[in-house]
Protein backbone atom coordinates (compact mmCIF):
# COMPACT_ATOMS: atom_id res chain seq x y z
CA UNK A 1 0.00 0.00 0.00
CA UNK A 2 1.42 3.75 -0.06
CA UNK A 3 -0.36 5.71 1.57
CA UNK A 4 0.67 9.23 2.68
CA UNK A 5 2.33 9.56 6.62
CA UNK A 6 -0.70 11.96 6.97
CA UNK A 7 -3.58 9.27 6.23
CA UNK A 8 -5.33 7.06 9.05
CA UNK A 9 -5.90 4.06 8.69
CA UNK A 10 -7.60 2.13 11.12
CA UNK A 11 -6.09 -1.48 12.24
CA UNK A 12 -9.24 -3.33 11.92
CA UNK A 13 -9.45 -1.99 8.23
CA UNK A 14 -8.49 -4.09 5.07
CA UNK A 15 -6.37 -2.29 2.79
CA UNK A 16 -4.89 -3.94 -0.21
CA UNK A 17 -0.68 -3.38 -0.57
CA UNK A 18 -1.15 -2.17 -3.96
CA UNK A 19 -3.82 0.76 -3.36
CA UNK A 20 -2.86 4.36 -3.32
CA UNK A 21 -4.14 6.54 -0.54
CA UNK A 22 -3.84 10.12 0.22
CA UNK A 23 -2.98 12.83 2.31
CA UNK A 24 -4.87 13.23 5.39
CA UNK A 25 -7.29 10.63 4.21
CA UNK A 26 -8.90 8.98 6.87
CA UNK A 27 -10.19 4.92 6.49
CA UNK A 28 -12.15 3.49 9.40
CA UNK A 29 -12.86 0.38 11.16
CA UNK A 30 -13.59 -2.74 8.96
CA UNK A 31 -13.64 -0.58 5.83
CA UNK A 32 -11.86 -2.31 2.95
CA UNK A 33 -10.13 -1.32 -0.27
CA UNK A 34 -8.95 -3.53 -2.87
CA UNK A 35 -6.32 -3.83 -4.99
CA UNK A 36 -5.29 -0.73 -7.08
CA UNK A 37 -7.61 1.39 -5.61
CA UNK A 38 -6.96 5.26 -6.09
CA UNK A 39 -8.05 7.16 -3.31
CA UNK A 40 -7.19 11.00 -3.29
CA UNK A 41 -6.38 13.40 -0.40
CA UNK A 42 -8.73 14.40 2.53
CA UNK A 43 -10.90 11.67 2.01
CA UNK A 44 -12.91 9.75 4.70
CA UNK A 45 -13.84 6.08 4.24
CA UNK A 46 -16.22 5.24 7.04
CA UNK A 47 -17.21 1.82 8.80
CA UNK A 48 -17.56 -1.04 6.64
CA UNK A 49 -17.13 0.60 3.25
CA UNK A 50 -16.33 -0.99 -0.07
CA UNK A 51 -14.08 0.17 -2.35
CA UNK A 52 -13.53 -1.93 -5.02
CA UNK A 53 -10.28 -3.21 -7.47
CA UNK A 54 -9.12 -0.38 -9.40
CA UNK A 55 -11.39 2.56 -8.29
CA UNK A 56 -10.38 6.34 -8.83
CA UNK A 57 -11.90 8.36 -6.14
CA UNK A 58 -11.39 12.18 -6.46
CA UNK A 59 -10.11 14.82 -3.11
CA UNK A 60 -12.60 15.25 -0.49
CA UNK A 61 -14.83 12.62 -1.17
CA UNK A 62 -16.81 10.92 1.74
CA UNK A 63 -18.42 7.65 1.99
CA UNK A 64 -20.31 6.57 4.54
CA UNK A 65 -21.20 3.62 6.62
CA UNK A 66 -21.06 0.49 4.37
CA UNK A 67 -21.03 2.49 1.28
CA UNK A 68 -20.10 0.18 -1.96
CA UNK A 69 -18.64 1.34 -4.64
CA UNK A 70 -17.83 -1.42 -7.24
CA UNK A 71 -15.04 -1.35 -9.93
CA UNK A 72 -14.70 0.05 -12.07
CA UNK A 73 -16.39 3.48 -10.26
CA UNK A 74 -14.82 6.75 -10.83
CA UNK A 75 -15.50 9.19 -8.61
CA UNK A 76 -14.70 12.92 -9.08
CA UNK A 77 -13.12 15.89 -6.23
CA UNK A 78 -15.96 16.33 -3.30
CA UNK A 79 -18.44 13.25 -4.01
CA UNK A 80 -20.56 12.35 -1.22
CA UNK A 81 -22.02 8.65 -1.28
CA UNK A 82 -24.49 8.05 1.88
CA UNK A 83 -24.89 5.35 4.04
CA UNK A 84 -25.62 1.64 2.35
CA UNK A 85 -25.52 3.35 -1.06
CA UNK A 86 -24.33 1.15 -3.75
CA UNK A 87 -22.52 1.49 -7.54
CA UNK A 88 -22.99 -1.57 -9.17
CA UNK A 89 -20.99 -2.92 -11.78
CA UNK A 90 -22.53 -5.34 -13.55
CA UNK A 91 -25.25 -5.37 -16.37
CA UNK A 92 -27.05 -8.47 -16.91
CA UNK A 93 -25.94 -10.25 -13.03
CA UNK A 94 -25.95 -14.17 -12.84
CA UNK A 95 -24.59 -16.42 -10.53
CA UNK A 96 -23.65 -19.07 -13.25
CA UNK A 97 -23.45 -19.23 -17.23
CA UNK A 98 -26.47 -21.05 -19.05
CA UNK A 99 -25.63 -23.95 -18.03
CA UNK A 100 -25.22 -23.60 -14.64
CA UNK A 101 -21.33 -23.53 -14.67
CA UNK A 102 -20.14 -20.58 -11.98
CA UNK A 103 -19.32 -17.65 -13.42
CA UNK A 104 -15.52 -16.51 -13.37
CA UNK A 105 -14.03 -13.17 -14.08
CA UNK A 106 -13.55 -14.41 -18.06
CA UNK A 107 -17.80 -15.02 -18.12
CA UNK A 108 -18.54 -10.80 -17.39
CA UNK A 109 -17.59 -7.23 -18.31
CA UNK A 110 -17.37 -5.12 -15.41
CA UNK A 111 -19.25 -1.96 -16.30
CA UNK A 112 -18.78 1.04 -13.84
CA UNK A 113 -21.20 4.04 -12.43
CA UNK A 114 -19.41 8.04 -12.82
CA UNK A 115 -19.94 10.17 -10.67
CA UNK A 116 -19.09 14.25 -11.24
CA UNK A 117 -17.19 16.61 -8.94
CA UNK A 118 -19.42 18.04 -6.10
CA UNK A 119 -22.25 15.14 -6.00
CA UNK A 120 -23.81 13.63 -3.98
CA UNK A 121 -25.84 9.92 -3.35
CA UNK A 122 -28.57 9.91 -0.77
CA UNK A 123 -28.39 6.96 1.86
CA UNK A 124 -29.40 3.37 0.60
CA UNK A 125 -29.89 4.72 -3.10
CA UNK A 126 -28.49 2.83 -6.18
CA UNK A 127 -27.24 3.66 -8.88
CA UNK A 128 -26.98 0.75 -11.76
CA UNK A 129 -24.18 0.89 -14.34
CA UNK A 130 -23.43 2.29 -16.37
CA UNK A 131 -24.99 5.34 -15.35
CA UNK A 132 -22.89 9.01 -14.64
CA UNK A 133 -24.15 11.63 -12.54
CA UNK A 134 -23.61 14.89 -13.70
CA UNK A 135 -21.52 17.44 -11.60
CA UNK A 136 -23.33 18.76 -7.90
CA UNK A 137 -26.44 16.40 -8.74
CA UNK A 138 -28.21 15.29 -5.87
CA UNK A 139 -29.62 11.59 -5.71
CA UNK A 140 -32.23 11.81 -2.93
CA UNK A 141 -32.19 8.69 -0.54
CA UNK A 142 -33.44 5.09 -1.53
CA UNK A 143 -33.62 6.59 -5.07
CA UNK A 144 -32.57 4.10 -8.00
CA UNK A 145 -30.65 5.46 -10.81
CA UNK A 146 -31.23 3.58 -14.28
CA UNK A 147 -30.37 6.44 -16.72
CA UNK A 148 -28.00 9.53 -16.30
CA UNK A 149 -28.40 12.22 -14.44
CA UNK A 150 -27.62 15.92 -15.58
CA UNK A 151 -25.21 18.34 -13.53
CA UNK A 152 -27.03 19.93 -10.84
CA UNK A 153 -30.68 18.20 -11.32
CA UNK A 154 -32.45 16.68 -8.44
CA UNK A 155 -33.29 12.96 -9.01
CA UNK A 156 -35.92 11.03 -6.49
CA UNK A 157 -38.17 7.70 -6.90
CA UNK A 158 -37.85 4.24 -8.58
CA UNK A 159 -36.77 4.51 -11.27
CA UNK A 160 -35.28 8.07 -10.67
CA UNK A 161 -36.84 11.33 -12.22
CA UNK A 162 -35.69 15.43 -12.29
CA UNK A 163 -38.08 17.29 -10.11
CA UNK A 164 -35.83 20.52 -9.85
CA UNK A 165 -32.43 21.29 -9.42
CA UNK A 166 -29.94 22.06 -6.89
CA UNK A 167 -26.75 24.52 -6.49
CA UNK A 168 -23.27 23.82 -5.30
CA UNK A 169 -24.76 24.24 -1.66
CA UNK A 170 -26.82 21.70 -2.18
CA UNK A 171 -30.26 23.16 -1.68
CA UNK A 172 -33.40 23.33 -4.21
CA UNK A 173 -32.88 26.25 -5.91
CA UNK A 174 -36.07 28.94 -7.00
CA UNK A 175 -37.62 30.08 -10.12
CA UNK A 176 -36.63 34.01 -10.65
CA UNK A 177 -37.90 34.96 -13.96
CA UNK A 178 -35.93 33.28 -16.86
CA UNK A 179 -32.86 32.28 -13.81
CA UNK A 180 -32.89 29.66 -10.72
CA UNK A 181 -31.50 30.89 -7.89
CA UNK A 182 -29.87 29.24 -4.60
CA UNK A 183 -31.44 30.81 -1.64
CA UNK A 184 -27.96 29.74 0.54
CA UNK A 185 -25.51 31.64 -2.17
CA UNK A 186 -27.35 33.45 -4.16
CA UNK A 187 -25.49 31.89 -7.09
CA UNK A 188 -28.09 32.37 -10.44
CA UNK A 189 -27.61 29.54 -12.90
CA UNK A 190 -30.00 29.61 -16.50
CA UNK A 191 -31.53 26.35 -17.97
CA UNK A 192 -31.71 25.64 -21.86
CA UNK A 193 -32.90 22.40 -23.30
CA UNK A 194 -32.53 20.30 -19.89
CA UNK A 195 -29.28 21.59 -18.96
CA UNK A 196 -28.45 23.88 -16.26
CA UNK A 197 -25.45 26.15 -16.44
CA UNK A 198 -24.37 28.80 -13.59
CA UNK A 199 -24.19 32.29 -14.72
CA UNK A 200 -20.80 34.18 -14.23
């Protein structure tokens, strides 16, 4: 493993030698992360988390309690997965071929879930590769995410649907004439044909 003299890593934790972990990043008890996982700096990987082979996690990212995130994730600067959330990875899961052979890594193609800088997964909500969520989305909690999901939008329900969008703080933001507006920030972003951009 290298991991930075700054990261904490708890003893009851399962770290693989060949996974990369950075500064000030903090992994807690009976998390584990597997074999060339890439975790960045000032990251926290709470109790019994999953990170799976070969996973790119961004800076700042947090998952919580028994959070999974399956290879081949990728998972930009300041995502926020809640607790019991899952990325899957595979497609068309089976146990065993056709004709009841087990499967082995040669029978599948891992497929993997992206998630943009800023977002963030509500507790216990899935999201099913391949999927991407778009940059400061919010997945509400228990939602299930079968399709993408644009920057900033605000996806509940199974399957997931828009019902508004959010800002970089996270909160619905308002209708003020042709602009939405965060009531935290007061940051005014413009929508055109389902896509939300923030005015400079």
């Amino acid at each position: 493993m290298t991991a930075s003299d700054s990261a904490v890593i708890q003893s009851s934790a399962d770290v693989a030698d060949s996974a990369e972990i950075g500064d000030r990043t903090r992994i807690w008890h009976l998390a584990q992360v597997r074999e060339g996982a890439r975790i960045g700096a000032d990251c926290n990987i709470a109790r019994g988390a999953y990170v799976g082979p070969d996973v790119v996690m961004g800076n700042g990212c947090k998952l919580q309690n028994y959070a999974l995130v399956y290879e081949p994730a990728r998972l930009g600067d300041g995502v926020f997965i809640g607790p019991a959330a899952v990325l899957t990875n595979d497609e068309y899961p089976r146990a065993v071929n056709p004709d009841l052979t087990l499967k082995d890594a040669d029978d599948w193609h891992a497929v993997g879930v992206t998630i943009g800088t800023g977002a963030s997964i509500g507790a216990r909500a899935v999201c099913v590769a391949p999927v991407t969520v778009g940059e400061w989305a919010l997945v509400a909690a228990g939602a299930v995410v079968t399709k993408d999901v644009p920057a900033y939008a605000l996806v509940v329900g199974v399957p997931s649907r828009r019902i508004g969008w959010v800002g970089t703080a996270g909160h619905p933001l308002g209708k003020d004439g042709e602009d939405w507006v965060c009531p935290v920030s007061g940051h005014r972003y413009r929508e055109a044909e389902g896509i939300l951009s923030p005015l400079q």
